[in-house]
N, C-alpha and C. Protein backbone atom coordinates (compact mmCIF):
# COMPACT_ATOMS: atom_id res chain seq x y z
N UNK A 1 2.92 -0.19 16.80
CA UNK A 1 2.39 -0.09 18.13
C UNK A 1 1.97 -1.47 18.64
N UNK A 2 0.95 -2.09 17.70
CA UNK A 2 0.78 -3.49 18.22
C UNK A 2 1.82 -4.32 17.93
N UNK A 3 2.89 -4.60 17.55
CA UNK A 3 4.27 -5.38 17.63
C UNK A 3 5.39 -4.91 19.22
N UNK A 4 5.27 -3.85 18.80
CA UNK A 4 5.31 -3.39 20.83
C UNK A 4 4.90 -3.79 22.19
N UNK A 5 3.78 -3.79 21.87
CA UNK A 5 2.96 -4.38 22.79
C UNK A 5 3.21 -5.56 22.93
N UNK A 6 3.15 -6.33 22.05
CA UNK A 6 3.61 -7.81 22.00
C UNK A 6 5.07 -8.18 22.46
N UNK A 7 5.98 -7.22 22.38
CA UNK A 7 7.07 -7.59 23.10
C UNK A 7 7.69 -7.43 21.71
N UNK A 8 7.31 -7.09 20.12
CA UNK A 8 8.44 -7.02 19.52
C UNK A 8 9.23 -5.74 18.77
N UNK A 9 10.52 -5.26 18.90
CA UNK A 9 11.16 -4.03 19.18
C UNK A 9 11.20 -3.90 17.30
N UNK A 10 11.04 -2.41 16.92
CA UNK A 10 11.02 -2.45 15.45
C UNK A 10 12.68 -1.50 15.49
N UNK A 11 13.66 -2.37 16.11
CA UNK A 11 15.22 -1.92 16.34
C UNK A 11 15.36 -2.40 14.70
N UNK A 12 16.35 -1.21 14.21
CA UNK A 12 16.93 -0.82 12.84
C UNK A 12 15.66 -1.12 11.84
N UNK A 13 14.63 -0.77 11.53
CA UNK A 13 13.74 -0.73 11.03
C UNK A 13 13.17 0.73 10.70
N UNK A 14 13.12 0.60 9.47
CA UNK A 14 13.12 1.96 8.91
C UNK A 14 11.78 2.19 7.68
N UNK A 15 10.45 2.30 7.61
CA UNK A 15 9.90 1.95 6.43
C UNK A 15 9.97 3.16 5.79
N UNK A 16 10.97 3.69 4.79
CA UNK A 16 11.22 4.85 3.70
C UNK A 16 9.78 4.68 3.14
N UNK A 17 9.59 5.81 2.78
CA UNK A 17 8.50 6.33 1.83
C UNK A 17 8.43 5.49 0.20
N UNK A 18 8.80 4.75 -0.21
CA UNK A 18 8.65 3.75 -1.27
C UNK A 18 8.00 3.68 -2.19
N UNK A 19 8.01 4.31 -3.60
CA UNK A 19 6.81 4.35 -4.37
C UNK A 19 7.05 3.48 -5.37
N UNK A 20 6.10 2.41 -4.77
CA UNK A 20 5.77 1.19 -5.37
C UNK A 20 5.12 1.21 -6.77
N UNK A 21 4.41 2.19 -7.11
CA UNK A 21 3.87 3.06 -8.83
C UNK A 21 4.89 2.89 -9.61
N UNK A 22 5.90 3.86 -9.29
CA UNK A 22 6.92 4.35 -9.94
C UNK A 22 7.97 3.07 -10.28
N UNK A 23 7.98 2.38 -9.28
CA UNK A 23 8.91 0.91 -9.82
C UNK A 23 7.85 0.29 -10.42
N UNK A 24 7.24 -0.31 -10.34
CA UNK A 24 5.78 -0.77 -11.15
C UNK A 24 5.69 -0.22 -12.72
N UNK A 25 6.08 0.96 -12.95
CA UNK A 25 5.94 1.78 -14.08
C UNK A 25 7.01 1.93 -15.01
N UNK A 26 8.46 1.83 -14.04
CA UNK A 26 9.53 1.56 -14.99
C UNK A 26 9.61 0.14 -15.46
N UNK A 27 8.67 -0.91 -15.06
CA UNK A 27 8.94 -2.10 -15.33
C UNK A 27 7.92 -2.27 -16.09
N UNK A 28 7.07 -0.94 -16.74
CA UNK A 28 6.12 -1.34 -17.70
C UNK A 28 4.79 -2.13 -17.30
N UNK A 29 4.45 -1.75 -15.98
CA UNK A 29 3.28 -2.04 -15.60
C UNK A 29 2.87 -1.09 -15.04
N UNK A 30 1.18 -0.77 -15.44
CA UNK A 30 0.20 -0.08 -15.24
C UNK A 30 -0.04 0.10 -13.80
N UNK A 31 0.42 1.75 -12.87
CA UNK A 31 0.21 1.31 -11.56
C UNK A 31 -0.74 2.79 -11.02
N UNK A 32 -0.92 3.00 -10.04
CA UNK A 32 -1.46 4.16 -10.21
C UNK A 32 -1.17 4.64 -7.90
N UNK A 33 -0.68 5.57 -7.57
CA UNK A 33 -0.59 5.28 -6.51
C UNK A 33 -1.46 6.34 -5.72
N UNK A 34 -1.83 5.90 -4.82
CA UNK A 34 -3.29 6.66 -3.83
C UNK A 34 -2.66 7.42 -2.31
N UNK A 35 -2.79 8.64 -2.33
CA UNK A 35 -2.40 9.39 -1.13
C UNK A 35 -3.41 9.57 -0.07
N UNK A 36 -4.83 10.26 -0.76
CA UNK A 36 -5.46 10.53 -0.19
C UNK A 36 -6.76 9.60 -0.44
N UNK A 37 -7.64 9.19 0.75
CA UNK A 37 -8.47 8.62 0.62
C UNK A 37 -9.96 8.40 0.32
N UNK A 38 -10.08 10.11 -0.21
CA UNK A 38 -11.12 10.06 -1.25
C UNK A 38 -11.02 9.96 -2.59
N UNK A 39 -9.85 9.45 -3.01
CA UNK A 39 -9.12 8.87 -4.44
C UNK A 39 -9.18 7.81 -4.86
N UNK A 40 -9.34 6.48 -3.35
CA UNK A 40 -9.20 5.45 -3.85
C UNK A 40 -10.80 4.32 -4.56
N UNK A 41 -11.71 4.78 -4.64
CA UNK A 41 -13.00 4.09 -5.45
C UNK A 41 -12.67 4.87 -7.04
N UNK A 42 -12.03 6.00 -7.14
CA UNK A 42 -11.99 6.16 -8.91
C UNK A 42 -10.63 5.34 -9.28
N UNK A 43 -9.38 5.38 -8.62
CA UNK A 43 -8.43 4.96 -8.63
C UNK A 43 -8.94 3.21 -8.90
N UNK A 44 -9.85 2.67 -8.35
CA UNK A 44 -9.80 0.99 -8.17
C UNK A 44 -10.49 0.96 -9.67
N UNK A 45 -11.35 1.77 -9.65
CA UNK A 45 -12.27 1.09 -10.85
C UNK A 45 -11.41 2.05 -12.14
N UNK A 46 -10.59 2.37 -12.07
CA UNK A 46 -9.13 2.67 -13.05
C UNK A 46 -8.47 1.38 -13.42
N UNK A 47 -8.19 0.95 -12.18
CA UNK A 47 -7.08 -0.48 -12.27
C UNK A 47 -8.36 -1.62 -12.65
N UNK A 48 -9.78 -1.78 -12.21
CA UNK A 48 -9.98 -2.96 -12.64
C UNK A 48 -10.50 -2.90 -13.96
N UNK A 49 -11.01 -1.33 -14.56
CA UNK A 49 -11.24 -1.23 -15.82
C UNK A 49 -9.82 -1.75 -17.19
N UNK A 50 -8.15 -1.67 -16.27
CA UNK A 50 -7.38 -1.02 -17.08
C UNK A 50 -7.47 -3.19 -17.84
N UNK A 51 -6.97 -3.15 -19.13
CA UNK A 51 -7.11 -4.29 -19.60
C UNK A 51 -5.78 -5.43 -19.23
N UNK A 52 -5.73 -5.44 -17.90
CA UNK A 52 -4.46 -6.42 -18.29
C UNK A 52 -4.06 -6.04 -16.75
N UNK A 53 -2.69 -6.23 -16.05
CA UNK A 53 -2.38 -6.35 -14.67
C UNK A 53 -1.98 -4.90 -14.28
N UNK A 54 -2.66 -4.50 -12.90
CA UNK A 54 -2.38 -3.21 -12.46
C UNK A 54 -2.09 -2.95 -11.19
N UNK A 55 -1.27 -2.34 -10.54
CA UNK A 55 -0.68 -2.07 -9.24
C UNK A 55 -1.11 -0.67 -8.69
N UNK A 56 -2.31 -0.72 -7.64
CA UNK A 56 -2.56 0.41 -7.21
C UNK A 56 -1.41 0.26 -5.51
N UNK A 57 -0.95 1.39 -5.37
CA UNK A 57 0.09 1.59 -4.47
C UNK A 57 -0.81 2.70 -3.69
N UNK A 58 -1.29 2.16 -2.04
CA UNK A 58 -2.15 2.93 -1.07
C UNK A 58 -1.16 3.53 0.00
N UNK A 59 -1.09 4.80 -0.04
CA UNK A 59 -0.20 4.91 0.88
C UNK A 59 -1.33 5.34 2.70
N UNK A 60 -0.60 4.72 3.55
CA UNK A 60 -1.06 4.79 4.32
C UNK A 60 -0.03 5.43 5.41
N UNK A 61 -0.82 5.70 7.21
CA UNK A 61 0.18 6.54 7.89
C UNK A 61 1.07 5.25 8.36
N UNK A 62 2.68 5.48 8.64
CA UNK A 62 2.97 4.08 9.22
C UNK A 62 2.72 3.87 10.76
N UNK A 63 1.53 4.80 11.60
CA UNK A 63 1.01 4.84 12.73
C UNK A 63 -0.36 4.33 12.57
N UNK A 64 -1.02 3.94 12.03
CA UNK A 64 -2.15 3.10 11.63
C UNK A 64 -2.03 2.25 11.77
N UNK A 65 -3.16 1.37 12.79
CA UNK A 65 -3.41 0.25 13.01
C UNK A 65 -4.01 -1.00 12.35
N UNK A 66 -3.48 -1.84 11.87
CA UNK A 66 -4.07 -2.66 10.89
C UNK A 66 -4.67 -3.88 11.72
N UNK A 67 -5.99 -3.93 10.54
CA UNK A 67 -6.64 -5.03 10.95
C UNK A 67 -5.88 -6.84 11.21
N UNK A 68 -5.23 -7.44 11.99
CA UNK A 68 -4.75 -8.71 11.95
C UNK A 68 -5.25 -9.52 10.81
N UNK A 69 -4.84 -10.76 10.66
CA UNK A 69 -5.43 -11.22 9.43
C UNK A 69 -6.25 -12.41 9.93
N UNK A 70 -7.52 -12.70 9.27
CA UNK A 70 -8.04 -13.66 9.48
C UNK A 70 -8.16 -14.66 8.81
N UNK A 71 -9.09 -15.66 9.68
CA UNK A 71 -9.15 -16.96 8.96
C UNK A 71 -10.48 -17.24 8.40
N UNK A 72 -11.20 -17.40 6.86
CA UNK A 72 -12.83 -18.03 6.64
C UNK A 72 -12.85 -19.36 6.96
C-alpha cells in the first residue's frame, strides 16, 4: 500500500507463502516459525535459550503496514 502511494506498482510480484522454518530445518538449523501472535514471547525465548544459531520465521499479513526504517 505504501509503495503505491509512492508511485511504485508491485506488477509481477507475487509474495508465496514461504516457510522460511522448514528450509532453515532441512539445512540443519534450529528454526521455529510463528503464525499467531500470542506465540511469539515463548517462541523468542525458545530461540534465544536454544544453544547455538536460530531462525524464528514471523509470519505476518502481506497487508500490514510496516514501520519504515530508521536512523540512531
Amino acid at each position: 500500500m505504501e509503495l503505491k502511494a509512492a508511485g511504485y506498482l508491485d506488477t509481477n510480484v507475487d509474495l508465496a507463502k514461504t516457510d522460511f522454518a522448514a528450509i532453515a530445518q532441512g539445512a540443519g538449523i534450529f528454526s521455529i516459525r510463528v503464525e499467531e501472535s500470542e506465540d511469539i514471547a515463548e517462541v523468542l525465548q525458545k530461540a534465544f535459550a536454544y544453544p547455538g544459531p536460530a531462525l524464528v520465521d514471523v509470519v505476518a499479513s502481506k497487508h500490514e503496514l510496516a514501520m519504515p526504517a530508521t536512523k540512531s
